[in-house]
N, C-alpha and C. Protein backbone atom coordinates (compact mmCIF):
# COMPACT_ATOMS: atom_id res chain seq x y z
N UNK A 1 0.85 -1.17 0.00
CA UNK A 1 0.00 0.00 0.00
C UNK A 1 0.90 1.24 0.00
N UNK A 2 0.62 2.14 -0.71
CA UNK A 2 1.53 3.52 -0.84
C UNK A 2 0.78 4.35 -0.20
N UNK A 3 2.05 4.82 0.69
CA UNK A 3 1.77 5.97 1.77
C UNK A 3 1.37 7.07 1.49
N UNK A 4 1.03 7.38 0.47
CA UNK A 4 0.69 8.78 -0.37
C UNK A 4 -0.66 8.79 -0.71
N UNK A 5 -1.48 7.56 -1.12
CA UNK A 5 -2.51 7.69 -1.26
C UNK A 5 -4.01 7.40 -0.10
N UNK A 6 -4.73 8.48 -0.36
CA UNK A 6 -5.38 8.78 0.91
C UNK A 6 -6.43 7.89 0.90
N UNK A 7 -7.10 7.68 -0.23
CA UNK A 7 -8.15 7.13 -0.37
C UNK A 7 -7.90 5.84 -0.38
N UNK A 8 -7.10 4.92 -0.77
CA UNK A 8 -5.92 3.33 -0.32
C UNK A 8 -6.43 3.31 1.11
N UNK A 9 -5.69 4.17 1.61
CA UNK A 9 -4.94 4.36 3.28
C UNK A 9 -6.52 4.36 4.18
N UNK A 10 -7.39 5.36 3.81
CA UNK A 10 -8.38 5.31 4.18
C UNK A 10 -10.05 4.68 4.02
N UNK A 11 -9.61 3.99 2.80
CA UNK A 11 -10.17 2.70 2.86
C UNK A 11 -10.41 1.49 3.57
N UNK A 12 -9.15 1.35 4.02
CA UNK A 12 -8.70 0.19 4.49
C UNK A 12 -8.46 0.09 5.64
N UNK A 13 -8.35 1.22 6.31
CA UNK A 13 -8.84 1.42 7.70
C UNK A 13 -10.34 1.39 8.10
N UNK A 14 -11.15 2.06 6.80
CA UNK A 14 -12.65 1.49 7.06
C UNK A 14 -12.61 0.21 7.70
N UNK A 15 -12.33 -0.31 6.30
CA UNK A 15 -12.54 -1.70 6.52
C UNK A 15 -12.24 -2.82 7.90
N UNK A 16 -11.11 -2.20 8.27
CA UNK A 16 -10.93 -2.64 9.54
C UNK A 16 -12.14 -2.35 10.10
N UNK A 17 -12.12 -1.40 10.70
CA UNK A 17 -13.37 -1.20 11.33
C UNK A 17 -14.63 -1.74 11.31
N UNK A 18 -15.16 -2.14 10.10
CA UNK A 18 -16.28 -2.59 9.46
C UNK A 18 -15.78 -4.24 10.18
N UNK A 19 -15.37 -4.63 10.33
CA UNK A 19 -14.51 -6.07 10.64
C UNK A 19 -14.78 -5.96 11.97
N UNK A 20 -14.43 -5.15 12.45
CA UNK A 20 -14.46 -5.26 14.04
C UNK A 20 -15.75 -4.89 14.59
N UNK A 21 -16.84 -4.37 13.87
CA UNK A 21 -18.07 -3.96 14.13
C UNK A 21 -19.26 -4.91 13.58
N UNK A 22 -18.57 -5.70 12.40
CA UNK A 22 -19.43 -7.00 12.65
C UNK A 22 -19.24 -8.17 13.28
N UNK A 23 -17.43 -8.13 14.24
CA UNK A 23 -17.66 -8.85 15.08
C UNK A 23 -18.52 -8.75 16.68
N UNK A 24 -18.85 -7.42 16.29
CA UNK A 24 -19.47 -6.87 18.00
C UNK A 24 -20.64 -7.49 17.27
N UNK A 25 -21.45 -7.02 16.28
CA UNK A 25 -22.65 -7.33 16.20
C UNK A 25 -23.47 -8.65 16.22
N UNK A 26 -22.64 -9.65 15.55
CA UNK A 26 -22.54 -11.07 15.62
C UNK A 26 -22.35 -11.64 17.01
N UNK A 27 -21.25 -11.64 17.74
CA UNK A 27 -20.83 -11.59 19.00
C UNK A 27 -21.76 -11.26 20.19
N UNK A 28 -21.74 -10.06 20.21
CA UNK A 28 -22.40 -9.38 21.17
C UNK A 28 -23.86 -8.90 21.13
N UNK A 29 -24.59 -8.78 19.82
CA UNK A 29 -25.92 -8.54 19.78
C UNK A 29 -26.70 -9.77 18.66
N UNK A 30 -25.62 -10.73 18.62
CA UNK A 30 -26.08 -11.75 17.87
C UNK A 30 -27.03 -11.66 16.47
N UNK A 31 -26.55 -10.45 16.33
CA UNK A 31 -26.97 -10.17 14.94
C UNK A 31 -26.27 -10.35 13.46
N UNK A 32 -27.08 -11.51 12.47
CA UNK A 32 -25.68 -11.65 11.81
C UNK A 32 -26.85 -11.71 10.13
N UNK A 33 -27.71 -10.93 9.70
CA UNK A 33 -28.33 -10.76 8.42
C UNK A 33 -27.87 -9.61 8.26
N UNK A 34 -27.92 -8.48 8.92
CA UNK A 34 -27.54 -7.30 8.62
C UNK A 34 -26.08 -6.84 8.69
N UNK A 35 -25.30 -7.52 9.95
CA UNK A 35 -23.99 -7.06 9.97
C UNK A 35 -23.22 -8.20 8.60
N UNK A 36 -24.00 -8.48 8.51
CA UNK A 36 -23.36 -9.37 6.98
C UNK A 36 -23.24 -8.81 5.65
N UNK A 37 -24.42 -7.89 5.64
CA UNK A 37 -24.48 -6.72 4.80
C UNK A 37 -23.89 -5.77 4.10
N UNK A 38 -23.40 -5.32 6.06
CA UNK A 38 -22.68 -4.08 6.09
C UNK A 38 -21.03 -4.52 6.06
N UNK A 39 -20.92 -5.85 6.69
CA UNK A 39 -19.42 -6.40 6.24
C UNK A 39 -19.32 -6.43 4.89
N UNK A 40 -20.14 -6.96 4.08
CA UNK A 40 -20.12 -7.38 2.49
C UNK A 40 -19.71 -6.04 1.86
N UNK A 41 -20.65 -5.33 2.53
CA UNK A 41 -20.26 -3.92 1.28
C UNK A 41 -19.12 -2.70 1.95
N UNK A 42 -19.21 -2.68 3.23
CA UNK A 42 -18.10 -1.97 3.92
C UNK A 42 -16.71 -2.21 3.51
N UNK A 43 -16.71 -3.54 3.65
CA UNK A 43 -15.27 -4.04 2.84
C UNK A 43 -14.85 -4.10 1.27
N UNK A 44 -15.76 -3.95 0.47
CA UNK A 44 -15.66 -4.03 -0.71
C UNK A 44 -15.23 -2.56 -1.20
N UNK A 45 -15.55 -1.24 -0.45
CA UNK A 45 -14.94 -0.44 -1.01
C UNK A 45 -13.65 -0.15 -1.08
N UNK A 46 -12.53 -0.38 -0.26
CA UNK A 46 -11.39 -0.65 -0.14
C UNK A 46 -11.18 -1.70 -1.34
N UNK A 47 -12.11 -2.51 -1.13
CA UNK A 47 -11.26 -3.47 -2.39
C UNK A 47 -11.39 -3.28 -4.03
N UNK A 48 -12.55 -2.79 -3.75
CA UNK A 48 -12.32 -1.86 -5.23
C UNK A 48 -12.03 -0.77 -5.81
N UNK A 49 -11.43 -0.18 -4.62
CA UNK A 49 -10.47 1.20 -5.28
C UNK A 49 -8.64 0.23 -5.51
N UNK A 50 -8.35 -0.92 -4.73
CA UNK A 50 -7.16 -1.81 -4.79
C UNK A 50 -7.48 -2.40 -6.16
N UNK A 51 -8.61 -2.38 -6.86
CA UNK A 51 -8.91 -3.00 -8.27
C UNK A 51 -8.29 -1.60 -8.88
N UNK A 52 -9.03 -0.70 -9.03
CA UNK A 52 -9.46 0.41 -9.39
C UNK A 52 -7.78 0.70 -9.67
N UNK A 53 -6.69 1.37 -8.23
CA UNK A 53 -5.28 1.56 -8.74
C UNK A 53 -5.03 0.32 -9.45
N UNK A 54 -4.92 -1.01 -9.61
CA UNK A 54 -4.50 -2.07 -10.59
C UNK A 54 -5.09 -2.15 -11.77
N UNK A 55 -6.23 -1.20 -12.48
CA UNK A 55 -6.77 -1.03 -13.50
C UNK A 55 -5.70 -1.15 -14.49
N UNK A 56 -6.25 -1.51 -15.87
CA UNK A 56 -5.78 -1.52 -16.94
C UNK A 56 -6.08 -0.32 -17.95
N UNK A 57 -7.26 -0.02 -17.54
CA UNK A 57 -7.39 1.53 -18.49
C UNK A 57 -7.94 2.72 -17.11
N UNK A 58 -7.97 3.98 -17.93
CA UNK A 58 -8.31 5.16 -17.23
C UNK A 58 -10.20 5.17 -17.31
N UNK A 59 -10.30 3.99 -18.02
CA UNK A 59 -11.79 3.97 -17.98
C UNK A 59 -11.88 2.29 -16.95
N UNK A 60 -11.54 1.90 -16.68
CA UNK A 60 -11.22 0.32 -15.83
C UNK A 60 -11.11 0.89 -14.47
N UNK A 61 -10.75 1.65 -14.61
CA UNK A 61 -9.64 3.07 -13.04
C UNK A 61 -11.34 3.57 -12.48
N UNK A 62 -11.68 4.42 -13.29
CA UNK A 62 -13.15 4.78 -13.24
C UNK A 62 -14.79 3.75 -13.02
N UNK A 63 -14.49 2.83 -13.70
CA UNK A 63 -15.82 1.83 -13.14
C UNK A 63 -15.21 1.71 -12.01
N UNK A 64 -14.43 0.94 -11.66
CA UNK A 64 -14.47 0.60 -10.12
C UNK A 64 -14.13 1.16 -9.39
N UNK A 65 -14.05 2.94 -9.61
CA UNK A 65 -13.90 3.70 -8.62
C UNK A 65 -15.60 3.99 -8.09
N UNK A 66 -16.20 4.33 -9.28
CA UNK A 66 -17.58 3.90 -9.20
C UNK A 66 -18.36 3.07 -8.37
N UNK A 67 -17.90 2.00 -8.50
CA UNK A 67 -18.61 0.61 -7.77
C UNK A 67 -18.28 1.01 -6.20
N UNK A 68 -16.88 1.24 -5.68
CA UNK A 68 -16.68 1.78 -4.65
C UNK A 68 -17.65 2.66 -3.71
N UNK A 69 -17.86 4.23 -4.95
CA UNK A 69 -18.98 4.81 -4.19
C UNK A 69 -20.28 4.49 -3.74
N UNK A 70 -20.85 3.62 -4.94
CA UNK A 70 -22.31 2.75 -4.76
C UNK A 70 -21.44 2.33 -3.36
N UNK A 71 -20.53 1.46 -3.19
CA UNK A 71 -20.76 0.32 -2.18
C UNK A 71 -20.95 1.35 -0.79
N UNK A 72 -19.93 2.08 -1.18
CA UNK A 72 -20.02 3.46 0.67
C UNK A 72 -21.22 4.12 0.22
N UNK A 73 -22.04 4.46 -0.64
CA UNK A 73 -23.48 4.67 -0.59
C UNK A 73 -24.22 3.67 0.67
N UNK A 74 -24.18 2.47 0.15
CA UNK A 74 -24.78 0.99 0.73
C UNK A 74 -24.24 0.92 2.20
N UNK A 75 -23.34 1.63 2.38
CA UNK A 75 -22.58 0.87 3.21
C UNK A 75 -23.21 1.92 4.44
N UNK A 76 -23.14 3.56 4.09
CA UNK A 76 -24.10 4.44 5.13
C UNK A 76 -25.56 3.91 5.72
N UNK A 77 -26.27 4.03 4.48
CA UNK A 77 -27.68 3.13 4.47
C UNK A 77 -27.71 2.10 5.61
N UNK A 78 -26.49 0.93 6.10
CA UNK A 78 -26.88 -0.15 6.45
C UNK A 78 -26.15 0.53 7.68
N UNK A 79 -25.14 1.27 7.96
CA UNK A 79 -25.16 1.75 9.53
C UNK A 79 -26.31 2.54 10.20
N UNK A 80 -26.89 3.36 9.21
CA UNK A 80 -28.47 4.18 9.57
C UNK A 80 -28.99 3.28 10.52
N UNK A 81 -29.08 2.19 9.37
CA UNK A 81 -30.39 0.96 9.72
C UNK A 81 -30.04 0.26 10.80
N UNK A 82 -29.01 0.14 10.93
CA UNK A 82 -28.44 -0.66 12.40
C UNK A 82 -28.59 0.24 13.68
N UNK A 83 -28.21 1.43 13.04
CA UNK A 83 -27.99 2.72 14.69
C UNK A 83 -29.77 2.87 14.69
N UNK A 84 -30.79 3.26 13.76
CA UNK A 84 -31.98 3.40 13.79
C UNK A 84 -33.10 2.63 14.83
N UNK A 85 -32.41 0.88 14.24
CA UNK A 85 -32.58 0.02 15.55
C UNK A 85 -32.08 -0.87 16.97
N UNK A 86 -31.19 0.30 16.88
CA UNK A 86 -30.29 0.17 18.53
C UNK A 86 -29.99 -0.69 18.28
N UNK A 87 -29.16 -1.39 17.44
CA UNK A 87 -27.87 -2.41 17.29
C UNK A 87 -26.70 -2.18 17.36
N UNK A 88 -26.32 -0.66 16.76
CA UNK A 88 -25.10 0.12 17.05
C UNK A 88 -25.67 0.85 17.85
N UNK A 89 -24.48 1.26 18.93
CA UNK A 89 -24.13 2.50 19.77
C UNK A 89 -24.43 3.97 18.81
N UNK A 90 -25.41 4.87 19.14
CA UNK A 90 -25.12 5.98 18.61
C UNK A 90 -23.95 6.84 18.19
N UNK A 91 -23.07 6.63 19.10
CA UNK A 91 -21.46 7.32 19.11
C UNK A 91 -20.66 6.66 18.17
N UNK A 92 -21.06 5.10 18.18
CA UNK A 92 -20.11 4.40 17.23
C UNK A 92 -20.82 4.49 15.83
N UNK A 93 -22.16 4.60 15.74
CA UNK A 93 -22.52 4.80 13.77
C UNK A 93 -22.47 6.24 13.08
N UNK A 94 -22.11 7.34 14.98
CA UNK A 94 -21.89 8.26 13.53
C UNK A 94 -20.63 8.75 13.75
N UNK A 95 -19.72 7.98 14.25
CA UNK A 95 -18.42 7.92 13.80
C UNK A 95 -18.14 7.39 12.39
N UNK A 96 -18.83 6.39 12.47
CA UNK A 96 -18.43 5.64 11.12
C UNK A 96 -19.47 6.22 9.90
N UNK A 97 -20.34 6.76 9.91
CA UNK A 97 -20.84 7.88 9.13
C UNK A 97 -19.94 8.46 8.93
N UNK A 98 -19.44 9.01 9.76
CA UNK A 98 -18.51 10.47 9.52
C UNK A 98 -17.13 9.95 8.21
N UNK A 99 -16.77 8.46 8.84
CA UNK A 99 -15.60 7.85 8.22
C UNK A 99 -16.34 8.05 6.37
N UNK A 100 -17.76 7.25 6.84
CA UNK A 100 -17.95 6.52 4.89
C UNK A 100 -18.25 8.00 4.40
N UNK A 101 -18.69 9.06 5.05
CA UNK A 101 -18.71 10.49 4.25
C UNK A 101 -17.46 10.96 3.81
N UNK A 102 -16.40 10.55 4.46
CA UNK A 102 -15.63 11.05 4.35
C UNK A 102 -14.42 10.58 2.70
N UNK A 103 -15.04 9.05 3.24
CA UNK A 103 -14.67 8.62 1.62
C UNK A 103 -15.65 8.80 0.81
N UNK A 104 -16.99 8.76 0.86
CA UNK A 104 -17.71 9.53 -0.24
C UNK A 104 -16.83 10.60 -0.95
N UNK A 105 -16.72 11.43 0.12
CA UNK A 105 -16.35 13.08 -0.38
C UNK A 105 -15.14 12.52 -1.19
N UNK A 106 -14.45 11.76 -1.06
CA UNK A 106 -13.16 12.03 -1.86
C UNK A 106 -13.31 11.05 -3.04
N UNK A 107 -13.89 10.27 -2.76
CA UNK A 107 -13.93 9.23 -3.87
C UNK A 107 -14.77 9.90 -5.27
N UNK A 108 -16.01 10.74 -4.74
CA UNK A 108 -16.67 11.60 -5.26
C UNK A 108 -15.54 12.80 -6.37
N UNK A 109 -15.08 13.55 -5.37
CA UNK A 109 -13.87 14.63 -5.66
C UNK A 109 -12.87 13.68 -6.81
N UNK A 110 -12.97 12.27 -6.75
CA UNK A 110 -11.73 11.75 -7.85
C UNK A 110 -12.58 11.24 -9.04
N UNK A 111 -14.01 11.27 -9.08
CA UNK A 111 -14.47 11.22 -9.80
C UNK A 111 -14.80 12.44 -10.67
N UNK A 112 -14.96 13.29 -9.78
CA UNK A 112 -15.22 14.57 -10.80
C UNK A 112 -14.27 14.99 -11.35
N UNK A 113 -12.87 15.05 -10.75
CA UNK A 113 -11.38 15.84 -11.60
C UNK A 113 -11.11 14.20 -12.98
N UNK A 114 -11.78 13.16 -12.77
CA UNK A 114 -11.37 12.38 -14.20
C UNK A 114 -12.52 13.00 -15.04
N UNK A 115 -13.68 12.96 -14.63
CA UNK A 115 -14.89 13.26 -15.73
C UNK A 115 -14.15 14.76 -16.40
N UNK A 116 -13.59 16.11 -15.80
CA UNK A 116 -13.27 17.38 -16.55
C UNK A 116 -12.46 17.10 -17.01
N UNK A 117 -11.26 15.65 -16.62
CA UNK A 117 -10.28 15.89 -17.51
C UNK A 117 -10.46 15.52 -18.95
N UNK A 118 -11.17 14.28 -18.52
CA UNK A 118 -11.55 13.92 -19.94
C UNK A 118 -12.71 14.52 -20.80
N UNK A 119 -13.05 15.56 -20.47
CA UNK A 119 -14.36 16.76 -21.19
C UNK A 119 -13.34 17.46 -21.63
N UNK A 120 -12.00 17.57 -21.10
CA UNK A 120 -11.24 19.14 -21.29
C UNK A 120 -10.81 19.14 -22.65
């Protein structure tokens, strides 16, 4: 992983997280349809921006930077739904809100500087 890139780096610390929050949920609130969910797609955005830098084209780079955002779309949605029905700690889903906005925003931001470049 290269230390330079933010969205790598901060992916994948999601993901940790997402790991350790469906082991509380499974574990500790014995909930395992939904934290299965939110593991499935929490983790997948990290893994498809790790597709995404191993792309073969600047359009290969772009779908699965794409797929990424859908997945941290999905991936807010299913902490809502968990904190909504007191499965998560309030403090802990909108921390991790705060996290998947945060890769929204940038994953978003790397989508828009490819779309002008390639309009320019």
């Amino acid at each position: 992983m290269r230390n330079d890139n933010v969205v790598q780096i901060k992916s994948y610390a999601f993901a940790v997280r997402i790991i350790e929050i469906f082991k509380y949920l499974s574990e500790q609130k014995k909930e395992y349809v939904l934290s299965k969910q939110l593991l499935r797609c929490g983790t997948s955005i990290g893994a498809n921006i790790e597709e995404a830098i191993g792309g073969q084209s600047s359009i290969d780079f772009y779908a699965k930077l794409t797929i990424s955002y859908k997945e941290a779309r999905e991936t807010n949605y299913w902490i809502r739904l968990l904190k909504d029905t007191n499965y998560l700690p309030e403090d802990e889903a909108e921390s991790l809100l705060k996290d998947v906005d945060k890769l929204l925003r940038i994953i978003g931001s790397i989508q828009k500087t490819l779309r002008n470049s390639t309009n320019s």
